[in-house]
N, C-alpha and C. Protein backbone atom coordinates (compact mmCIF):
# COMPACT_ATOMS: atom_id res chain seq x y z
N UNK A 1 -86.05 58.30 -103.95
CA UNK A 1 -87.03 59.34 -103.66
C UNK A 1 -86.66 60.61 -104.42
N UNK A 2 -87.68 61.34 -104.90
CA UNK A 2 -87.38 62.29 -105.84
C UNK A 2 -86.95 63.71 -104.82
N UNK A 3 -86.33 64.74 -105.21
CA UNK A 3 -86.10 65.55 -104.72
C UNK A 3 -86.63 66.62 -105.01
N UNK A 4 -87.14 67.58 -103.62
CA UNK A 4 -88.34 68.58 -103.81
C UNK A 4 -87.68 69.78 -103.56
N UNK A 5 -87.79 71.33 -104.19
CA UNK A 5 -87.30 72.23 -103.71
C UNK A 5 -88.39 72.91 -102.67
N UNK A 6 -87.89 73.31 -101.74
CA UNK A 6 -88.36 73.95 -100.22
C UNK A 6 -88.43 75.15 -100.09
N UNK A 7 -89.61 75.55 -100.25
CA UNK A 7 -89.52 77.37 -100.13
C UNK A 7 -89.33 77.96 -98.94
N UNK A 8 -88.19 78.41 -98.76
CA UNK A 8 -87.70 78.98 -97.18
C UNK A 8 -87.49 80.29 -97.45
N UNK A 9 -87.30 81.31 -96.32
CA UNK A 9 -86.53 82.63 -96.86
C UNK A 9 -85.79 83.13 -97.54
N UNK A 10 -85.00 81.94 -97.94
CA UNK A 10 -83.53 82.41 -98.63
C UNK A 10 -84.32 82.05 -100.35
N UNK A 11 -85.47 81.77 -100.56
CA UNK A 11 -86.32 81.62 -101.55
C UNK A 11 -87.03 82.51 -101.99
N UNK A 12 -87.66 83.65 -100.96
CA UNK A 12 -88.24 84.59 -101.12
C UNK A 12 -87.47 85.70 -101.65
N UNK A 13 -88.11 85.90 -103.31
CA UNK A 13 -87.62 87.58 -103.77
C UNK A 13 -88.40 88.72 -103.25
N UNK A 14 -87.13 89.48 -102.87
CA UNK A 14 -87.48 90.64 -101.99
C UNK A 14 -86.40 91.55 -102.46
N UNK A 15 -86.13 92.65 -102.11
CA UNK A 15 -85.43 93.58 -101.78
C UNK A 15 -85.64 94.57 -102.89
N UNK A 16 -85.61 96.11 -102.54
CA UNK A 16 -86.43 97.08 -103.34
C UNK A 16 -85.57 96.95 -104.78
N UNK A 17 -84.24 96.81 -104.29
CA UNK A 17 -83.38 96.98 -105.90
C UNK A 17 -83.36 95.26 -106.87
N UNK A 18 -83.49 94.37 -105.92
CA UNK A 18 -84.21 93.15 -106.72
C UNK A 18 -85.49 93.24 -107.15
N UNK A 19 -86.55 93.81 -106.94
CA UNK A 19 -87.82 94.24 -107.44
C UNK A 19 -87.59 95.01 -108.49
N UNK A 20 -87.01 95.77 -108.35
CA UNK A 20 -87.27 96.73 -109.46
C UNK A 20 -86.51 96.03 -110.40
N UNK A 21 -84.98 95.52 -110.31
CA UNK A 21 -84.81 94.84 -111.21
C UNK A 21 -85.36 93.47 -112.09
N UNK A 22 -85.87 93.18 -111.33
CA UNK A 22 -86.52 91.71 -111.50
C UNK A 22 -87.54 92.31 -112.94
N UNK A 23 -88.80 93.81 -112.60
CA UNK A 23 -89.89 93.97 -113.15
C UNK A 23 -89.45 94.65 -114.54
N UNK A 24 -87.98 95.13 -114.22
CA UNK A 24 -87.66 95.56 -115.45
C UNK A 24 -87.34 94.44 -116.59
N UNK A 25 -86.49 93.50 -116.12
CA UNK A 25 -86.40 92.84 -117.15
C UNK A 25 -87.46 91.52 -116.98
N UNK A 26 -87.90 91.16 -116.58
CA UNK A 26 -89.19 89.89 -116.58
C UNK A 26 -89.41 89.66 -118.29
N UNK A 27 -89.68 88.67 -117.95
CA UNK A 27 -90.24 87.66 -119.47
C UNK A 27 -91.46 87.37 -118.60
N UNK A 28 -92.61 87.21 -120.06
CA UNK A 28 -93.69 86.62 -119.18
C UNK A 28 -93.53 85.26 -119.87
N UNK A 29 -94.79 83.78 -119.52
CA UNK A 29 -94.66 82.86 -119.90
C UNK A 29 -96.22 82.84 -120.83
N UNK A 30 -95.44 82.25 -122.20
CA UNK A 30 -97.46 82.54 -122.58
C UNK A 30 -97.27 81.18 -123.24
N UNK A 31 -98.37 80.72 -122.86
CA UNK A 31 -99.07 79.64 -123.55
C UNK A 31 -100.46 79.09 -123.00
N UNK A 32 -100.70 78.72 -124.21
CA UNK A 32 -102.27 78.38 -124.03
C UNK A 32 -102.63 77.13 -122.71
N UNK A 33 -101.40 76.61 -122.58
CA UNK A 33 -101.61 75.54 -122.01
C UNK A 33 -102.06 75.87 -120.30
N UNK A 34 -101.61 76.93 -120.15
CA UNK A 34 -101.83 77.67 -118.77
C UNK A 34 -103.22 77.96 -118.59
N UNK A 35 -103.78 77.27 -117.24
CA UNK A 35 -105.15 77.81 -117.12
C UNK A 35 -105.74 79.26 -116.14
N UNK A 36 -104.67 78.88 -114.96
CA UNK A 36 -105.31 79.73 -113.56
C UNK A 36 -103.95 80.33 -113.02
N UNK A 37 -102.95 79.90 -113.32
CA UNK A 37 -101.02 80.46 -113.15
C UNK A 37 -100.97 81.18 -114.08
N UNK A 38 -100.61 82.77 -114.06
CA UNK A 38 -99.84 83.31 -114.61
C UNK A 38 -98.19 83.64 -114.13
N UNK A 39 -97.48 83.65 -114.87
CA UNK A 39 -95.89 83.47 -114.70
C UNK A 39 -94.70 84.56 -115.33
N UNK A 40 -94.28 84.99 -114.33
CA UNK A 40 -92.97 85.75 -115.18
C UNK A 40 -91.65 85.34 -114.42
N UNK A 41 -90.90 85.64 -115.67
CA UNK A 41 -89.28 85.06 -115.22
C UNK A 41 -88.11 85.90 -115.30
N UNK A 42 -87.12 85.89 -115.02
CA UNK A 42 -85.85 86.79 -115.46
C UNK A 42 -84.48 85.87 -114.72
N UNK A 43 -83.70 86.30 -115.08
CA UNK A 43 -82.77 85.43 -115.29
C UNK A 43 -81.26 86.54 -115.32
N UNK A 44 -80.33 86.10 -114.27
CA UNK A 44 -79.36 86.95 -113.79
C UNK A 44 -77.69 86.39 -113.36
N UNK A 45 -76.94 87.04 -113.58
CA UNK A 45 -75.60 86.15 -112.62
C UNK A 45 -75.74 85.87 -111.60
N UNK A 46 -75.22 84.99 -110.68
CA UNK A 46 -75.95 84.38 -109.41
C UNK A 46 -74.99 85.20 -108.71
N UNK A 47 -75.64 86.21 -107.58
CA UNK A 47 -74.91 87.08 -106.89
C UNK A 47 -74.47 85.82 -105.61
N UNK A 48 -73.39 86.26 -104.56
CA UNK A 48 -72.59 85.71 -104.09
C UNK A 48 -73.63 85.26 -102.83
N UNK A 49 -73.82 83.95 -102.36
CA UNK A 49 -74.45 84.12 -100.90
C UNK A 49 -76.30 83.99 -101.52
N UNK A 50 -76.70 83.75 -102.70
CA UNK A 50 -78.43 83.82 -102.87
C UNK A 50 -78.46 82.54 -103.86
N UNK A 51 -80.09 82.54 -102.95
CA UNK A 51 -80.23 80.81 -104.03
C UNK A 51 -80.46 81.02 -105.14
N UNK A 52 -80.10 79.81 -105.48
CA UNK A 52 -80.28 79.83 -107.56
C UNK A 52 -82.05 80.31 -107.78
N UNK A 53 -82.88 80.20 -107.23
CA UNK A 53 -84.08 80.05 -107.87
C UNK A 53 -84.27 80.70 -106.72
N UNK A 54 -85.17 81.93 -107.00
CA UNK A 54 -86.21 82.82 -105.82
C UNK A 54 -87.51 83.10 -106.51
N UNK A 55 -88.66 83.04 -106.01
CA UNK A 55 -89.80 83.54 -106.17
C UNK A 55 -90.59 84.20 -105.49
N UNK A 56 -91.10 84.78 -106.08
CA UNK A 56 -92.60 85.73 -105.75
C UNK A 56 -93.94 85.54 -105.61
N UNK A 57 -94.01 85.08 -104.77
CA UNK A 57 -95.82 84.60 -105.15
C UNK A 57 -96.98 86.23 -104.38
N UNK A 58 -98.03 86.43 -105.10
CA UNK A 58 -98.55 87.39 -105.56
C UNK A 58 -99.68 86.85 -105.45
N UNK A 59 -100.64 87.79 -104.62
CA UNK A 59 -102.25 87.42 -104.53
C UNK A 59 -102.60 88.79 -104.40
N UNK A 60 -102.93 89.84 -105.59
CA UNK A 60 -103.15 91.26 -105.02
C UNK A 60 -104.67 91.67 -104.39
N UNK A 61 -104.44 92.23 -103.36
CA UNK A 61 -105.79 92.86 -102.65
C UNK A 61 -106.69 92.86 -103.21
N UNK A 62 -106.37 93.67 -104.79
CA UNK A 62 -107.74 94.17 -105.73
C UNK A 62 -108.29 92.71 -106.18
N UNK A 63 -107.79 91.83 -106.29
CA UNK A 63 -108.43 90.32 -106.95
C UNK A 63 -108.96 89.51 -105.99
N UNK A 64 -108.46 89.96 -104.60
CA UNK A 64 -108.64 89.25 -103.57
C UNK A 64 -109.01 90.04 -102.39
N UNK A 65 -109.99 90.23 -102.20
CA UNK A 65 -110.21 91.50 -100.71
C UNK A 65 -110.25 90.85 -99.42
N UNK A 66 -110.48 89.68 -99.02
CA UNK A 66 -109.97 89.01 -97.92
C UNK A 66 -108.74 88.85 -98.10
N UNK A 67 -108.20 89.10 -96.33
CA UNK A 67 -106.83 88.15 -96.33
C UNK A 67 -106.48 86.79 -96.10
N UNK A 68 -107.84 86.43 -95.71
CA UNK A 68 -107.53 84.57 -96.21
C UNK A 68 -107.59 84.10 -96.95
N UNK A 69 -107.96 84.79 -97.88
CA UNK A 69 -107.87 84.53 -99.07
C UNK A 69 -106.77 84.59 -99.97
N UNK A 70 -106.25 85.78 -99.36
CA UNK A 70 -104.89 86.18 -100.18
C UNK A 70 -103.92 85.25 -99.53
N UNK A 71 -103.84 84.62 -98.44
CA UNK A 71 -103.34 84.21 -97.68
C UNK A 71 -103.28 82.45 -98.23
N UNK A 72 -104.80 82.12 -98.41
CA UNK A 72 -104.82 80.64 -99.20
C UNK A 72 -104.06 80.44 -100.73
N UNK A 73 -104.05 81.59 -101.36
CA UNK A 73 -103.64 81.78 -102.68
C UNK A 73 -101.89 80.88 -102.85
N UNK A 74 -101.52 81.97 -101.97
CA UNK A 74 -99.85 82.05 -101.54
C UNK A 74 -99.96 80.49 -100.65
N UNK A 75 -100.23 80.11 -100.27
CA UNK A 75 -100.16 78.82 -99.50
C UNK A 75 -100.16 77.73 -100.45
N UNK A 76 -101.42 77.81 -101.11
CA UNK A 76 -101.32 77.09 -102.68
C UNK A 76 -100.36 76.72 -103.51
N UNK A 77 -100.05 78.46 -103.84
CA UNK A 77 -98.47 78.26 -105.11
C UNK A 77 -97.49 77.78 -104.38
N UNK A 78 -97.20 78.06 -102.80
CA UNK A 78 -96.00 77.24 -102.20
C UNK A 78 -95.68 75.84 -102.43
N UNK A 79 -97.29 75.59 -102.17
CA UNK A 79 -97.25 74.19 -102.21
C UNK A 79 -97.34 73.14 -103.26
N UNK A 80 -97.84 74.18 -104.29
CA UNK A 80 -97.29 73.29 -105.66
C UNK A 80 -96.10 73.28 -106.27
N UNK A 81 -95.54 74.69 -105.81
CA UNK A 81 -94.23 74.38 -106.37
C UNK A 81 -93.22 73.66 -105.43
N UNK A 82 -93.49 72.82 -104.19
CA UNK A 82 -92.84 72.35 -103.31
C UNK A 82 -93.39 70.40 -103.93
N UNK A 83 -94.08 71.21 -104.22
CA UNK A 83 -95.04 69.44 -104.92
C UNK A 83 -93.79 68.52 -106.47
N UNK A 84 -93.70 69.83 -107.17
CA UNK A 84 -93.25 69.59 -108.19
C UNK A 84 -91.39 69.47 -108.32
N UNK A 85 -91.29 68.73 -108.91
CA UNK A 85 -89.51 67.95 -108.46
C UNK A 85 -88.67 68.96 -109.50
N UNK A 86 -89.05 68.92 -110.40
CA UNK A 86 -88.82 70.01 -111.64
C UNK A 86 -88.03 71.21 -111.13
N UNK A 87 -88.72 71.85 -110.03
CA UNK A 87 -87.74 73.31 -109.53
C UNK A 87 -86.51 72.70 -108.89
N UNK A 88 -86.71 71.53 -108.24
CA UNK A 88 -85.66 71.21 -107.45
C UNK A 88 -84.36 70.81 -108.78
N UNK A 89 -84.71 70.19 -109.58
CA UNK A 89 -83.41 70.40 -110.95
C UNK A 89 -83.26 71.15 -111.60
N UNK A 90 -84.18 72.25 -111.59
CA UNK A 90 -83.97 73.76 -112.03
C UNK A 90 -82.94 74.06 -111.32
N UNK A 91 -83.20 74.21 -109.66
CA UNK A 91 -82.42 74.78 -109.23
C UNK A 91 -80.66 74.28 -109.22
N UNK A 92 -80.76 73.18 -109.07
CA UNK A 92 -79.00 72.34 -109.76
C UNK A 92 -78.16 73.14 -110.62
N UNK A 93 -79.19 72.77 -111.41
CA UNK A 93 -78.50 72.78 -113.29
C UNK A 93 -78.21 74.37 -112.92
N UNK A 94 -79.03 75.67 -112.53
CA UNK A 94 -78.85 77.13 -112.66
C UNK A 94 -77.45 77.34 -111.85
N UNK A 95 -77.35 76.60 -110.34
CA UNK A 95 -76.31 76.35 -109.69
C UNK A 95 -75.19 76.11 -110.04
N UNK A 96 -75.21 75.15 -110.77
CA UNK A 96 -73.89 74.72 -111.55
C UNK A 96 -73.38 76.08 -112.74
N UNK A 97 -74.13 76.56 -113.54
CA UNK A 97 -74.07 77.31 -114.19
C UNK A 97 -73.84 78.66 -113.81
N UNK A 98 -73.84 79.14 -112.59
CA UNK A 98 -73.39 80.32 -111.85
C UNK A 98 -75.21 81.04 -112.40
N UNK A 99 -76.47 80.76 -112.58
CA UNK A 99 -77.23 81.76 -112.73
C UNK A 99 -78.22 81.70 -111.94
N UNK A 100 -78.97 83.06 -111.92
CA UNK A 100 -80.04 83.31 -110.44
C UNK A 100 -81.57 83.05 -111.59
N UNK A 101 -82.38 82.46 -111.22
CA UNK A 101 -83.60 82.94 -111.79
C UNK A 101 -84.49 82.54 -111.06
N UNK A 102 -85.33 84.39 -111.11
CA UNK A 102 -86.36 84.91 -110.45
C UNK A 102 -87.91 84.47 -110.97
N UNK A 103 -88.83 84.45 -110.52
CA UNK A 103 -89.61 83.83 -110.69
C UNK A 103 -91.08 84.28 -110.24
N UNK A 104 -91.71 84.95 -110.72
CA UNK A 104 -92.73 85.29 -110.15
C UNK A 104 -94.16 84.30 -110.63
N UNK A 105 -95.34 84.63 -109.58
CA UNK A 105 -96.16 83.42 -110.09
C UNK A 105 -97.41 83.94 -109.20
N UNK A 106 -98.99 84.14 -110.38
CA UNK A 106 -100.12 84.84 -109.52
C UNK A 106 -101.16 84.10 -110.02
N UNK A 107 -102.15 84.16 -109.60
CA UNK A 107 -103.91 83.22 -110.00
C UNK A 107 -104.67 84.66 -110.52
N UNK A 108 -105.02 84.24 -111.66
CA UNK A 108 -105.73 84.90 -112.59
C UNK A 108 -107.05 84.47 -112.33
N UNK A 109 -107.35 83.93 -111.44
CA UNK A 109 -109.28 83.29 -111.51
C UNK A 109 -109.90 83.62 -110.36
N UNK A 110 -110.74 83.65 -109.96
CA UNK A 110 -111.33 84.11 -108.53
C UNK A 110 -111.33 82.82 -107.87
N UNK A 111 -111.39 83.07 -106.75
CA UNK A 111 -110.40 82.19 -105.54
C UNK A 111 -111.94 80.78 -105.61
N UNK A 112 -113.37 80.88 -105.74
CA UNK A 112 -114.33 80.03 -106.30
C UNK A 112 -114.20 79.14 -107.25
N UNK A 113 -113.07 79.52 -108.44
CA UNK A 113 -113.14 79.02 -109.21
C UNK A 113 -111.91 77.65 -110.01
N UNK A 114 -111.14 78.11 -108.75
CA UNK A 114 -109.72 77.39 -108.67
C UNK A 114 -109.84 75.80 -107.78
N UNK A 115 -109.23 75.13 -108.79
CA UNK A 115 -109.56 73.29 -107.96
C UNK A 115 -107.66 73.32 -107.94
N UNK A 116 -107.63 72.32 -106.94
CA UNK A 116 -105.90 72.33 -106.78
C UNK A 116 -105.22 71.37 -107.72
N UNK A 117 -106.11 70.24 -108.15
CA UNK A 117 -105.17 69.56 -109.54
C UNK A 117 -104.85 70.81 -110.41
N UNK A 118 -105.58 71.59 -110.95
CA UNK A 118 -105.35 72.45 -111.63
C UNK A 118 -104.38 73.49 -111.50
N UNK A 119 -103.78 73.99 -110.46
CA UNK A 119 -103.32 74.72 -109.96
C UNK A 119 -101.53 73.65 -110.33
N UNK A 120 -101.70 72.66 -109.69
CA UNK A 120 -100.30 71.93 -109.69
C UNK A 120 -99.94 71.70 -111.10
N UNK A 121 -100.88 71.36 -111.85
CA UNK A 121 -100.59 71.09 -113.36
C UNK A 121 -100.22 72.20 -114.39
N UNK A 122 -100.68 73.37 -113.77
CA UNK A 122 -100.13 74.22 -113.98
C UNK A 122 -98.71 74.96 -113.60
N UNK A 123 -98.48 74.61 -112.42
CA UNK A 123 -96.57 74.93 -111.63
C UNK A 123 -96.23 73.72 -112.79
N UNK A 124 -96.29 72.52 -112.96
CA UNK A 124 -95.69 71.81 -113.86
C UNK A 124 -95.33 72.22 -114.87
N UNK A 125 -96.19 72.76 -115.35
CA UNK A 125 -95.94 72.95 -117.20
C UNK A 125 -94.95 74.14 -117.17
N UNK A 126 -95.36 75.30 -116.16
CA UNK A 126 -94.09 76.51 -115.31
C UNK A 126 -92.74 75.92 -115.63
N UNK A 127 -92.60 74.88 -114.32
CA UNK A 127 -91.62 74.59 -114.92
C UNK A 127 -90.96 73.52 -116.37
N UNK A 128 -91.45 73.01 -116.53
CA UNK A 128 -91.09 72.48 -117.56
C UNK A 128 -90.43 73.82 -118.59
N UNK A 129 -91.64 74.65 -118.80
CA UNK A 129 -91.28 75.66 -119.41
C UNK A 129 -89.88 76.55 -119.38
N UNK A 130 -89.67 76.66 -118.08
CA UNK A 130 -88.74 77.59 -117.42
C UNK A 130 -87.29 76.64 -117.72
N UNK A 131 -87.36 75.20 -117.53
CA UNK A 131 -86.35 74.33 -117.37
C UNK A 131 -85.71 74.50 -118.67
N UNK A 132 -86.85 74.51 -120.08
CA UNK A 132 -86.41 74.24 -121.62
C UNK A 132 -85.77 75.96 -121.53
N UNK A 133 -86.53 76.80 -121.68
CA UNK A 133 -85.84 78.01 -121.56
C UNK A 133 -84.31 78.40 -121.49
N UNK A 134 -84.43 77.97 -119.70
CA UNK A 134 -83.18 77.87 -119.14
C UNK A 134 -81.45 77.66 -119.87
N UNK A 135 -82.23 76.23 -120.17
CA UNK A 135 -80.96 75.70 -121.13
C UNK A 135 -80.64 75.85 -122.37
N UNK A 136 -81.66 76.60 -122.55
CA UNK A 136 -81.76 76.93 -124.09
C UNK A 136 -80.99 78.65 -124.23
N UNK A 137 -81.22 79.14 -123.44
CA UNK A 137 -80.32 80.31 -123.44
C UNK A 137 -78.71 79.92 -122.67
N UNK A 138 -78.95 79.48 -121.97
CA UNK A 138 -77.32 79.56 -121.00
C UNK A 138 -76.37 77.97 -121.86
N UNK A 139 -77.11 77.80 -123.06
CA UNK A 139 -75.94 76.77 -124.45
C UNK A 139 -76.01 78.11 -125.71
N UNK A 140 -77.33 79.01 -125.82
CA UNK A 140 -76.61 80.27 -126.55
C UNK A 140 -75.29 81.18 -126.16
């Protein structure tokens, strides 16, 4: 059975001086291949006591003026990235390597226009993306 990473609290990026750090240094992810996920990343020494991999998921008011809506958004990205096995060996490999990476992740489309294959195929290619990255800097 493949192994899934679980978004729990100790998953959630938070804290005012992790925010701010996180927005200062962020990478975004660009490629065409992305339809309705937009993605930013950053990448840190793994402080003592926090999981390798934290994210942000993001549904802002102005794109979304219901809160069930904003509310379905974030339920969504949980669940694709809980779908996809990929974070769960992200998170290993960063583990082993002593590094933290942050992860933010928002829907660029109006909440009408979003189907959920689409949505998952998109956390996929995320990570895939994030995974080549990863290793590609921490063997520089």
């Amino acid at each position: 059975m493949t192994e899934r990473l679980s978004l729990d609290r100790d998953h959630a990026l938070r804290g005012t001086k992790t925010l701010d750090w996180f927005f200062a240094n962020r990478k975004w992810i660009r490629t065409a291949k992305l339809q309705v996920v937009e993605c930013a990343w950053a990448e840190r020494p793994l402080p003592e006591g926090e999981a390798p991999v934290r994210f942000l998921i993001l549904a802002a008011k102005r794109s979304y003026k219901r809160a069930h809506d904003r509310n379905r958004i974030k339920r969504w990205l949980r669940a694709a990235v809980n779908q996809v096995p990929a974070f769960a060996e992200l998170e290993s490999y960063v583990k082993e390597h002593g590094v933290q990476v942050l992860i933010m992740m928002r829907i660029s489309k109006p909440i009408r226009d979003l189907e959920w294959p689409v949505i998952v195929s998109d956390v996929e290619r995320i990570a895939e993306h994030l995974s080549r990255r990863v290793r590609k800097e921490s063997q520089a």
